[in-house]
C-alpha atoms as a PDB file:
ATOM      1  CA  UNK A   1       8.955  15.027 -15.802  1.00  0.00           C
ATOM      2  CA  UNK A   2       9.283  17.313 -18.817  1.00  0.00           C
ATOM      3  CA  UNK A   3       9.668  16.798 -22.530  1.00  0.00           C
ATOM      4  CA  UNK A   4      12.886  18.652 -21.777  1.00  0.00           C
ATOM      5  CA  UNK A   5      14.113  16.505 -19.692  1.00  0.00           C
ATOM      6  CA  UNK A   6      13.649  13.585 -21.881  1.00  0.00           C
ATOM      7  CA  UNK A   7      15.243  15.437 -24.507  1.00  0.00           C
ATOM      8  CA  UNK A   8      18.487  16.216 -22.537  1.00  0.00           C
ATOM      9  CA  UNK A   9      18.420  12.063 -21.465  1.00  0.00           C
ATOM     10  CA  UNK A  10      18.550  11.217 -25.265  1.00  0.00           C
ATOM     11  CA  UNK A  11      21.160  14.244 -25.512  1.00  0.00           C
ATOM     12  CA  UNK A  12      23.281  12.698 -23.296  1.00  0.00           C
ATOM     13  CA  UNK A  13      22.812   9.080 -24.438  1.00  0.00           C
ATOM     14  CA  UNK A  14      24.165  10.141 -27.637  1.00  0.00           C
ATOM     15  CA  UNK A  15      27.195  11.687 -26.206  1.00  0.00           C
ATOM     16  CA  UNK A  16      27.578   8.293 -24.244  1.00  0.00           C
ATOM     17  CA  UNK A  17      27.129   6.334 -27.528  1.00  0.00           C
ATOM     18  CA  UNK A  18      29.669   8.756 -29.132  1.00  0.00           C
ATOM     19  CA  UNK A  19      32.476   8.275 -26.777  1.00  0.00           C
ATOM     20  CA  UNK A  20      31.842   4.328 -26.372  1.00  0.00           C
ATOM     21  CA  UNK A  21      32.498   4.162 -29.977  1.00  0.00           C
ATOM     22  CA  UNK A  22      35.770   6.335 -30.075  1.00  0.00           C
ATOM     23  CA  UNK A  23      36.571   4.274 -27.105  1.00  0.00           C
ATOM     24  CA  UNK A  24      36.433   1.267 -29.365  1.00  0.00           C
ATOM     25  CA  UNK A  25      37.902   2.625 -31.962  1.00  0.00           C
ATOM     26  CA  UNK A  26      40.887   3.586 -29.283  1.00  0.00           C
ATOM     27  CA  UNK A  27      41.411   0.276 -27.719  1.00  0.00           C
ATOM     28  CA  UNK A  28      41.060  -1.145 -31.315  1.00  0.00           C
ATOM     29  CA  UNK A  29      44.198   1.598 -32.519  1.00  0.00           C
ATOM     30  CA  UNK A  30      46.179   0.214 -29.876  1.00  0.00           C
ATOM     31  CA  UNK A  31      45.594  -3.688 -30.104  1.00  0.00           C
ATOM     32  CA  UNK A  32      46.393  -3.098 -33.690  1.00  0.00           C
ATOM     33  CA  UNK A  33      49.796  -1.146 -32.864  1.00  0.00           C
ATOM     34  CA  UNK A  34      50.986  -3.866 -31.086  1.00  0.00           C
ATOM     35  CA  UNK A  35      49.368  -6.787 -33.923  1.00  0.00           C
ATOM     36  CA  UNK A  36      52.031  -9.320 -34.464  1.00  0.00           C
ATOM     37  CA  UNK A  37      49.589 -11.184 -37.119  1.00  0.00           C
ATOM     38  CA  UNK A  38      47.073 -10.013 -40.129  1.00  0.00           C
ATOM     39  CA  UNK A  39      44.277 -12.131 -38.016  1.00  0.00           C
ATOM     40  CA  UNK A  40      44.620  -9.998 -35.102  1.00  0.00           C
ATOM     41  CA  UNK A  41      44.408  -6.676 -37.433  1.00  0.00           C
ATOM     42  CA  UNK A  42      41.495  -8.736 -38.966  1.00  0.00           C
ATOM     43  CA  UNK A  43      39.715  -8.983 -35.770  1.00  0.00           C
ATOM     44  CA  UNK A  44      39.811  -5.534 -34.241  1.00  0.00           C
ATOM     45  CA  UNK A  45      38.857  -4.014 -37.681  1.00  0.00           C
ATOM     46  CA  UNK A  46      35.853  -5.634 -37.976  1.00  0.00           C
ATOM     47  CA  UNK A  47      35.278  -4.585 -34.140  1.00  0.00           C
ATOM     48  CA  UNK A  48      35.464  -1.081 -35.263  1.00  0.00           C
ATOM     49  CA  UNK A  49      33.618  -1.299 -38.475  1.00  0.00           C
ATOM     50  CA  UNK A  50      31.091  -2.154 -36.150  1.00  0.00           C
ATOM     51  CA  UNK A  51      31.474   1.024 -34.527  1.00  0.00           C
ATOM     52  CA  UNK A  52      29.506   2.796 -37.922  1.00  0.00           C
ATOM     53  CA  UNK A  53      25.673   2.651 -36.893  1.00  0.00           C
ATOM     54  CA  UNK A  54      26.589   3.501 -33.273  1.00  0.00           C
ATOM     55  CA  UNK A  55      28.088   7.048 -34.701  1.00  0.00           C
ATOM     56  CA  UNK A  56      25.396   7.489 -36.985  1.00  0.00           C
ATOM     57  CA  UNK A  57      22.913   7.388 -34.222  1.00  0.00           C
ATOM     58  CA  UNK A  58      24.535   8.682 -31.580  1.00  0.00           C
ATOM     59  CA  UNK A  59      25.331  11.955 -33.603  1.00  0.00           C
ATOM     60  CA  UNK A  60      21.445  12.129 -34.376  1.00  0.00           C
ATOM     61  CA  UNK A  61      20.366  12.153 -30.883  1.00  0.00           C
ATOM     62  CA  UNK A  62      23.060  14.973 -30.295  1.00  0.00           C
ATOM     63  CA  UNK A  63      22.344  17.176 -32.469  1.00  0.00           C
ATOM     64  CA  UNK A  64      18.162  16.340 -32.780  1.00  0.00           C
ATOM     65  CA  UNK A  65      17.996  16.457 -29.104  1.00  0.00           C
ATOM     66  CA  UNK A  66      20.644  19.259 -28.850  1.00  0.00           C
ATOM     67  CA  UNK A  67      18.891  21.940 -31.365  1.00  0.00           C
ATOM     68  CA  UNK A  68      15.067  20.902 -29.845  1.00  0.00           C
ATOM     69  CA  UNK A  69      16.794  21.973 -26.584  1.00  0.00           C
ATOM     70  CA  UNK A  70      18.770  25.506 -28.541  1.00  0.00           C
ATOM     71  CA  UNK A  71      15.449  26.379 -30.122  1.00  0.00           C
ATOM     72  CA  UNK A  72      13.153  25.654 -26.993  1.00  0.00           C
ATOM     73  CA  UNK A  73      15.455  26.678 -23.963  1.00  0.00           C
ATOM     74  CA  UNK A  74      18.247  28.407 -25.091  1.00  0.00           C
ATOM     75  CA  UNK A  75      19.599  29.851 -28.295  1.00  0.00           C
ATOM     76  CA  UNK A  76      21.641  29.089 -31.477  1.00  0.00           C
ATOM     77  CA  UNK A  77      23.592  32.107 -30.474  1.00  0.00           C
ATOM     78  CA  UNK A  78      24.803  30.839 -26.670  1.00  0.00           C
ATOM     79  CA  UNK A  79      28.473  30.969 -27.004  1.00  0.00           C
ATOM     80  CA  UNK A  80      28.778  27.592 -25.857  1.00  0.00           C
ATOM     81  CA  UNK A  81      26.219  25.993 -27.884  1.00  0.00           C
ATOM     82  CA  UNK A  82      27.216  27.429 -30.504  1.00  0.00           C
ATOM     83  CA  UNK A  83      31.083  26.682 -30.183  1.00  0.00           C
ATOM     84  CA  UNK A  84      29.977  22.654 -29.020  1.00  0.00           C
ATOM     85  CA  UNK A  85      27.957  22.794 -32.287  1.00  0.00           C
ATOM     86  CA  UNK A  86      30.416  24.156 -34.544  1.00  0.00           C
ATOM     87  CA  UNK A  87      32.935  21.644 -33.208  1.00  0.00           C
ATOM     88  CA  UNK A  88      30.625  19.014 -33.309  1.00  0.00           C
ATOM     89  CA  UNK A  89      29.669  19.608 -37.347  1.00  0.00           C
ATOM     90  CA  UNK A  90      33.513  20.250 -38.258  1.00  0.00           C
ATOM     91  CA  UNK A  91      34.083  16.696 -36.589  1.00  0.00           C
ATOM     92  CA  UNK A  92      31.973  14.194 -38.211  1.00  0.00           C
ATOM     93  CA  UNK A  93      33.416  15.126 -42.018  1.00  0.00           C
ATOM     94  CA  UNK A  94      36.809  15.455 -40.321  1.00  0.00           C
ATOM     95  CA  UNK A  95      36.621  11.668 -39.222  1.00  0.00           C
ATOM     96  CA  UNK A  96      35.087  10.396 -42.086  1.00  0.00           C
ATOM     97  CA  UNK A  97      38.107  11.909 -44.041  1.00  0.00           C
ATOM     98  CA  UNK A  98      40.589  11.080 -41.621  1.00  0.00           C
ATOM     99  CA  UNK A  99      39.975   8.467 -39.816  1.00  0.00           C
ATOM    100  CA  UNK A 100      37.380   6.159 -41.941  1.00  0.00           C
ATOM    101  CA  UNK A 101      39.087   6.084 -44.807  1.00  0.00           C
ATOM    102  CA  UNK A 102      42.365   5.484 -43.095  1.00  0.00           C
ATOM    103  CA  UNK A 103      40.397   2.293 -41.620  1.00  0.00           C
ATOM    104  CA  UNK A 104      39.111   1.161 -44.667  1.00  0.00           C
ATOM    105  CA  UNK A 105      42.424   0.725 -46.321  1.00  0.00           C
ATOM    106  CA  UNK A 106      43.736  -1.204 -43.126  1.00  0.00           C
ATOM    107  CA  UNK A 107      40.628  -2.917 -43.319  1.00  0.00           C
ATOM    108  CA  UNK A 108      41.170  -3.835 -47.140  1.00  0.00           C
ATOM    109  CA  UNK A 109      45.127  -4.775 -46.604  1.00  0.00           C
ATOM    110  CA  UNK A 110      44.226  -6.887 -44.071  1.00  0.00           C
ATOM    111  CA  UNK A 111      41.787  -8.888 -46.022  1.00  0.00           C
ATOM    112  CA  UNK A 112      44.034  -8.997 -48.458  1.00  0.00           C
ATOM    113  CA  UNK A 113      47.187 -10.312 -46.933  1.00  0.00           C
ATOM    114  CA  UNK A 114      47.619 -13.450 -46.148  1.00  0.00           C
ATOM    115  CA  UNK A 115      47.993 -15.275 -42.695  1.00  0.00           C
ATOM    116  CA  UNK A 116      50.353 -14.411 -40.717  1.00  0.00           C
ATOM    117  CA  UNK A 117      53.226 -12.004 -39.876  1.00  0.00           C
ATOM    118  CA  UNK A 118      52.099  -8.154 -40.632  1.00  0.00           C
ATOM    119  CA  UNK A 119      53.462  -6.693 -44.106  1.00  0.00           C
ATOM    120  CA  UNK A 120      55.076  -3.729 -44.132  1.00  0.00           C
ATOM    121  CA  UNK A 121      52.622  -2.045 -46.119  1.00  0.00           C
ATOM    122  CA  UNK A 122      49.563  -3.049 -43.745  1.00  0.00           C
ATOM    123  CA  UNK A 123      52.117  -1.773 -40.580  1.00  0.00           C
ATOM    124  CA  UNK A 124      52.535   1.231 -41.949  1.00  0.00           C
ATOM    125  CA  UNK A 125      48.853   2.210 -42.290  1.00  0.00           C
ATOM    126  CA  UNK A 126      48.193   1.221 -38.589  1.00  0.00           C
ATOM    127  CA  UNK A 127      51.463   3.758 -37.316  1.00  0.00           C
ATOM    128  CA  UNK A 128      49.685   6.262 -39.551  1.00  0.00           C
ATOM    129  CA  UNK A 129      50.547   9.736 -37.473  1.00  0.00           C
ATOM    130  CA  UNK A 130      47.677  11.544 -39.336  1.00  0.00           C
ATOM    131  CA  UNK A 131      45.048   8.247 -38.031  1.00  0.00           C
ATOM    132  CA  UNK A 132      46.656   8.275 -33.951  1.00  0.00           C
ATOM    133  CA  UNK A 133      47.008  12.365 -33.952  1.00  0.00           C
ATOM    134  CA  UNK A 134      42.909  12.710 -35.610  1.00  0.00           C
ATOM    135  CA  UNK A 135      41.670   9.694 -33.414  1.00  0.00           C
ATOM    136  CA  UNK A 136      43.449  11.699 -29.916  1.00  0.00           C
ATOM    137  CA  UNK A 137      41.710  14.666 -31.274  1.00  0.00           C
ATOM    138  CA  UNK A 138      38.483  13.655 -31.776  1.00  0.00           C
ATOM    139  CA  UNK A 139      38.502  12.353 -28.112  1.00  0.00           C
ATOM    140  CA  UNK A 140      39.771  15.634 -26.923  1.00  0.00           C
ATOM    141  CA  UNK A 141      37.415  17.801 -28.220  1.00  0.00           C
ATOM    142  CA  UNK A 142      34.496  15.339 -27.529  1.00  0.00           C
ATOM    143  CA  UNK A 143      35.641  16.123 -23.690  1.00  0.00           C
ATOM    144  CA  UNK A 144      35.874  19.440 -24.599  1.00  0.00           C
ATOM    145  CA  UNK A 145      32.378  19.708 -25.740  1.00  0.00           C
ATOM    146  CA  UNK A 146      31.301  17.919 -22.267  1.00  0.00           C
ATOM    147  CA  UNK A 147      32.897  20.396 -20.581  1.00  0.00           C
ATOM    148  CA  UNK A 148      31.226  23.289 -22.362  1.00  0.00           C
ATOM    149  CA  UNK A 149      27.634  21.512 -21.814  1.00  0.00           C
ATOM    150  CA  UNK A 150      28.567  21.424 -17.943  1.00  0.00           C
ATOM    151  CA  UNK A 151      30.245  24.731 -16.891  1.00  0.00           C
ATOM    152  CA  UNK A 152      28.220  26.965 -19.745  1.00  0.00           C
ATOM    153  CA  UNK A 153      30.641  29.194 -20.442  1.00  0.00           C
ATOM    154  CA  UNK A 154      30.710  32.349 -22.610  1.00  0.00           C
ATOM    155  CA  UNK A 155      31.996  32.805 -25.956  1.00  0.00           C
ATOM    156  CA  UNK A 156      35.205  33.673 -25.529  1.00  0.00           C
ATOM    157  CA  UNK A 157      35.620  30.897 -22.679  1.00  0.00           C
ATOM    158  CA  UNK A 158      34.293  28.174 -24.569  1.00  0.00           C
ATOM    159  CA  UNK A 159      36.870  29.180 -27.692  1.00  0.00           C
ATOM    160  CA  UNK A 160      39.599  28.682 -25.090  1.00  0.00           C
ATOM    161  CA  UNK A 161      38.245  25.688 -23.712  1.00  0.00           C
ATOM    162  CA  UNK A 162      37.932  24.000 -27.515  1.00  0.00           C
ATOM    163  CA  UNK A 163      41.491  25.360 -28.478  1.00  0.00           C
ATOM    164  CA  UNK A 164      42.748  24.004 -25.069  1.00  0.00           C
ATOM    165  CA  UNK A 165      41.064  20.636 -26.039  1.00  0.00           C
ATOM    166  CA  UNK A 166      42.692  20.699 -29.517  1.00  0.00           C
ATOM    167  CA  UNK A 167      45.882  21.464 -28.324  1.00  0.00           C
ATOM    168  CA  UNK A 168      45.849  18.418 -25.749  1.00  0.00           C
ATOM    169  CA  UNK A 169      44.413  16.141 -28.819  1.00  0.00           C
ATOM    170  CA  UNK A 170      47.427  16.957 -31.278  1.00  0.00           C
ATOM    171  CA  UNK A 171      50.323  17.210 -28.198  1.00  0.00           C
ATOM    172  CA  UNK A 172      49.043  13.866 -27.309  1.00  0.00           C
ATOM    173  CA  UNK A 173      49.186  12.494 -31.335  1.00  0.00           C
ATOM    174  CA  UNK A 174      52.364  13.976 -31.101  1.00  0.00           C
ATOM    175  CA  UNK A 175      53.757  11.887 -28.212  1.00  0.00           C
ATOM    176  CA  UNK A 176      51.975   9.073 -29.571  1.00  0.00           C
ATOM    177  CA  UNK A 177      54.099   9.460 -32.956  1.00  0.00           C
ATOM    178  CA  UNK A 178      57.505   9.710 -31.154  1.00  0.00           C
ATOM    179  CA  UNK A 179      56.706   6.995 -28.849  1.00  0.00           C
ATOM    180  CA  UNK A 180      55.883   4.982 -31.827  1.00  0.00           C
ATOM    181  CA  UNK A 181      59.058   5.988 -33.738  1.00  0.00           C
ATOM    182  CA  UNK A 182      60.823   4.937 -30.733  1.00  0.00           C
ATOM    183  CA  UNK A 183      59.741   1.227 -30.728  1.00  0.00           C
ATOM    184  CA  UNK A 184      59.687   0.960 -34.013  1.00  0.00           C
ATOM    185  CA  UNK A 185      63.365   1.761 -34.506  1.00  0.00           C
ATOM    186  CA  UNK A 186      65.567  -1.430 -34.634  1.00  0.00           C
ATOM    187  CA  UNK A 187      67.704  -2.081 -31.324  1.00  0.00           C
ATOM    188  CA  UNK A 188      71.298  -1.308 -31.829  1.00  0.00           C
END
Protein backbone atom coordinates (compact mmCIF):
# COMPACT_ATOMS: atom_id res chain seq x y z
CA UNK A 1 0.00 0.00 0.00
CA UNK A 2 1.25 3.49 -0.82
CA UNK A 3 1.17 6.83 0.92
CA UNK A 4 -0.79 7.67 -2.21
CA UNK A 5 -3.18 5.54 -1.77
CA UNK A 6 -3.92 6.55 1.69
CA UNK A 7 -4.02 9.95 0.56
CA UNK A 8 -6.70 9.38 -2.18
CA UNK A 9 -8.83 7.20 0.84
CA UNK A 10 -8.83 10.45 2.99
CA UNK A 11 -9.56 12.34 -0.46
CA UNK A 12 -12.45 10.54 -0.93
CA UNK A 13 -13.66 10.39 2.69
CA UNK A 14 -13.87 14.02 2.54
CA UNK A 15 -15.91 14.09 -0.54
CA UNK A 16 -18.18 11.46 1.32
CA UNK A 17 -18.30 13.74 4.42
CA UNK A 18 -19.08 16.67 2.03
CA UNK A 19 -22.06 15.25 0.35
CA UNK A 20 -23.50 13.56 3.70
CA UNK A 21 -23.66 16.99 5.00
CA UNK A 22 -25.39 18.71 1.92
CA UNK A 23 -27.50 15.67 2.11
CA UNK A 24 -28.55 16.82 5.54
CA UNK A 25 -28.79 20.01 4.85
CA UNK A 26 -31.25 18.77 1.79
CA UNK A 27 -33.54 16.57 3.68
CA UNK A 28 -33.45 19.32 6.42
CA UNK A 29 -34.64 22.16 3.36
CA UNK A 30 -37.38 19.97 2.65
CA UNK A 31 -38.76 18.88 6.19
CA UNK A 32 -38.67 22.55 6.80
CA UNK A 33 -40.75 23.40 3.48
CA UNK A 34 -43.35 21.38 4.53
CA UNK A 35 -43.01 22.62 8.72
CA UNK A 36 -46.47 23.21 9.94
CA UNK A 37 -44.92 24.33 13.52
CA UNK A 38 -41.77 26.63 14.77
CA UNK A 39 -40.69 23.25 16.81
CA UNK A 40 -40.34 21.32 13.76
CA UNK A 41 -38.21 24.32 12.04
CA UNK A 42 -36.50 24.23 15.52
CA UNK A 43 -35.53 20.71 15.18
CA UNK A 44 -34.12 20.33 11.70
CA UNK A 45 -32.09 23.60 12.20
CA UNK A 46 -30.26 22.48 14.87
CA UNK A 47 -29.77 19.12 12.72
CA UNK A 48 -28.06 21.20 10.20
CA UNK A 49 -26.14 23.49 12.41
CA UNK A 50 -24.70 20.36 13.22
CA UNK A 51 -23.69 19.91 9.80
CA UNK A 52 -20.67 22.89 10.49
CA UNK A 53 -17.58 20.74 11.76
CA UNK A 54 -18.44 17.98 9.25
CA UNK A 55 -17.80 20.75 6.29
CA UNK A 56 -14.95 22.12 7.93
CA UNK A 57 -13.24 18.82 7.92
CA UNK A 58 -14.37 17.29 5.15
CA UNK A 59 -13.17 20.31 2.94
CA UNK A 60 -9.63 19.87 4.68
CA UNK A 61 -9.17 16.37 3.71
CA UNK A 62 -10.18 17.47 0.06
CA UNK A 63 -8.19 19.85 -0.60
CA UNK A 64 -4.96 18.61 1.91
CA UNK A 65 -5.26 15.26 0.43
CA UNK A 66 -6.20 16.64 -3.06
CA UNK A 67 -3.03 19.15 -3.55
CA UNK A 68 -0.46 16.30 -1.75
CA UNK A 69 -1.86 14.18 -4.63
CA UNK A 70 -1.56 17.57 -7.56
CA UNK A 71 1.94 18.24 -6.30
CA UNK A 72 3.13 14.49 -6.01
CA UNK A 73 1.24 12.73 -8.99
CA UNK A 74 -0.16 15.11 -11.10
CA UNK A 75 -0.18 18.85 -11.57
CA UNK A 76 -1.87 22.14 -10.51
CA UNK A 77 -2.21 22.70 -14.19
CA UNK A 78 -4.39 19.25 -15.14
CA UNK A 79 -7.44 20.72 -16.61
CA UNK A 80 -9.52 18.81 -14.41
CA UNK A 81 -7.82 19.40 -11.25
CA UNK A 82 -7.62 22.50 -11.80
CA UNK A 83 -11.36 23.18 -12.88
CA UNK A 84 -12.54 20.63 -9.58
CA UNK A 85 -10.29 23.02 -7.58
CA UNK A 86 -11.43 26.21 -8.80
CA UNK A 87 -15.01 25.06 -8.29
CA UNK A 88 -14.30 23.69 -5.14
CA UNK A 89 -12.63 27.23 -3.64
CA UNK A 90 -15.50 29.42 -5.37
CA UNK A 91 -17.97 27.06 -3.34
CA UNK A 92 -17.16 27.17 0.22
CA UNK A 93 -17.42 31.34 0.38
CA UNK A 94 -20.41 30.93 -1.95
CA UNK A 95 -22.26 28.79 0.81
CA UNK A 96 -21.17 30.56 3.62
CA UNK A 97 -22.76 33.69 1.92
CA UNK A 98 -25.63 32.02 0.63
CA UNK A 99 -26.63 29.45 2.32
CA UNK A 100 -25.24 29.92 6.12
CA UNK A 101 -26.36 33.02 6.62
CA UNK A 102 -29.71 32.31 5.10
CA UNK A 103 -29.78 29.45 7.94
CA UNK A 104 -28.81 31.50 10.61
CA UNK A 105 -31.65 33.89 10.28
CA UNK A 106 -34.16 30.84 10.06
CA UNK A 107 -32.30 29.57 12.81
CA UNK A 108 -32.70 32.95 14.86
CA UNK A 109 -36.64 33.41 13.82
CA UNK A 110 -37.25 30.23 14.92
CA UNK A 111 -35.86 30.68 18.33
CA UNK A 112 -37.52 33.55 18.47
CA UNK A 113 -41.08 32.75 17.67
CA UNK A 114 -43.10 31.28 19.76
CA UNK A 115 -44.79 27.74 19.74
CA UNK A 116 -46.67 26.91 17.29
CA UNK A 117 -48.07 27.72 13.81
CA UNK A 118 -45.11 29.16 11.40
CA UNK A 119 -45.09 33.15 11.02
CA UNK A 120 -45.02 34.52 7.93
CA UNK A 121 -41.81 36.05 8.33
CA UNK A 122 -40.00 32.67 9.46
CA UNK A 123 -42.00 30.94 6.12
CA UNK A 124 -40.70 33.17 4.02
CA UNK A 125 -37.01 32.63 4.84
CA UNK A 126 -37.43 28.79 4.46
CA UNK A 127 -39.17 29.36 0.53
CA UNK A 128 -36.11 31.56 0.08
CA UNK A 129 -35.43 30.93 -3.95
CA UNK A 130 -31.82 32.26 -3.53
CA UNK A 131 -31.35 29.32 -0.27
CA UNK A 132 -33.28 26.12 -2.57
CA UNK A 133 -31.57 27.40 -6.07
CA UNK A 134 -27.65 27.74 -4.03
CA UNK A 135 -28.36 24.51 -1.92
CA UNK A 136 -29.39 22.45 -5.68
CA UNK A 137 -26.25 24.00 -6.88
CA UNK A 138 -23.90 23.18 -4.53
CA UNK A 139 -25.06 19.48 -4.92
CA UNK A 140 -24.70 19.73 -8.61
CA UNK A 141 -21.43 20.80 -8.92
CA UNK A 142 -20.22 18.58 -5.98
CA UNK A 143 -21.35 15.67 -8.62
CA UNK A 144 -19.80 17.51 -11.08
CA UNK A 145 -16.50 17.55 -9.43
CA UNK A 146 -16.93 13.56 -8.90
CA UNK A 147 -17.32 13.22 -12.25
CA UNK A 148 -14.21 15.16 -13.25
CA UNK A 149 -12.07 13.05 -10.54
CA UNK A 150 -13.44 9.79 -12.39
CA UNK A 151 -13.41 10.30 -16.21
CA UNK A 152 -10.18 12.91 -16.09
CA UNK A 153 -11.07 14.92 -18.63
CA UNK A 154 -9.29 17.81 -20.40
CA UNK A 155 -9.72 21.38 -19.97
CA UNK A 156 -12.11 22.22 -22.16
CA UNK A 157 -14.22 18.97 -21.17
CA UNK A 158 -14.15 19.50 -17.64
CA UNK A 159 -15.45 23.41 -18.28
CA UNK A 160 -18.40 21.74 -20.01
CA UNK A 161 -18.89 19.22 -17.54
CA UNK A 162 -18.93 22.10 -14.51
CA UNK A 163 -21.20 24.45 -16.70
CA UNK A 164 -23.41 21.36 -17.45
CA UNK A 165 -23.48 20.76 -13.60
CA UNK A 166 -24.38 24.43 -12.94
CA UNK A 167 -26.91 24.55 -15.34
CA UNK A 168 -28.73 21.33 -13.84
CA UNK A 169 -28.19 23.02 -10.16
CA UNK A 170 -30.05 26.41 -11.09
CA UNK A 171 -32.83 24.58 -13.69
CA UNK A 172 -33.50 22.42 -10.77
CA UNK A 173 -33.74 25.73 -8.10
CA UNK A 174 -35.78 26.92 -10.71
CA UNK A 175 -38.40 24.12 -10.70
CA UNK A 176 -38.06 24.01 -7.12
CA UNK A 177 -39.24 27.84 -6.96
CA UNK A 178 -42.29 27.32 -9.27
CA UNK A 179 -43.25 24.21 -7.62
CA UNK A 180 -43.12 26.09 -4.45
CA UNK A 181 -45.10 29.08 -5.81
CA UNK A 182 -47.55 26.60 -6.85
CA UNK A 183 -48.44 25.20 -3.36
CA UNK A 184 -48.07 28.09 -1.82
CA UNK A 185 -50.78 29.89 -3.77
CA UNK A 186 -54.22 29.77 -1.99
CA UNK A 187 -56.83 27.24 -3.64
CA UNK A 188 -59.48 29.02 -5.53
Amino acid sequence: MSIYNIVLFLHVIGAIGYFIGIGIWLSGFVGMRRAQRVEQVRTLVNLIGLTGPLFGISVLFILAAGLYMAFTAWSLLTGWILVALIALIIMAPLGTVLIEQRRRVITRLAQEAPDGSLPESLKQRIHDPVLSTSLQTVAALLLGIVFLMITKPELIGSLIVMAIALVIGLASGLLVLRASRTQMQPAR
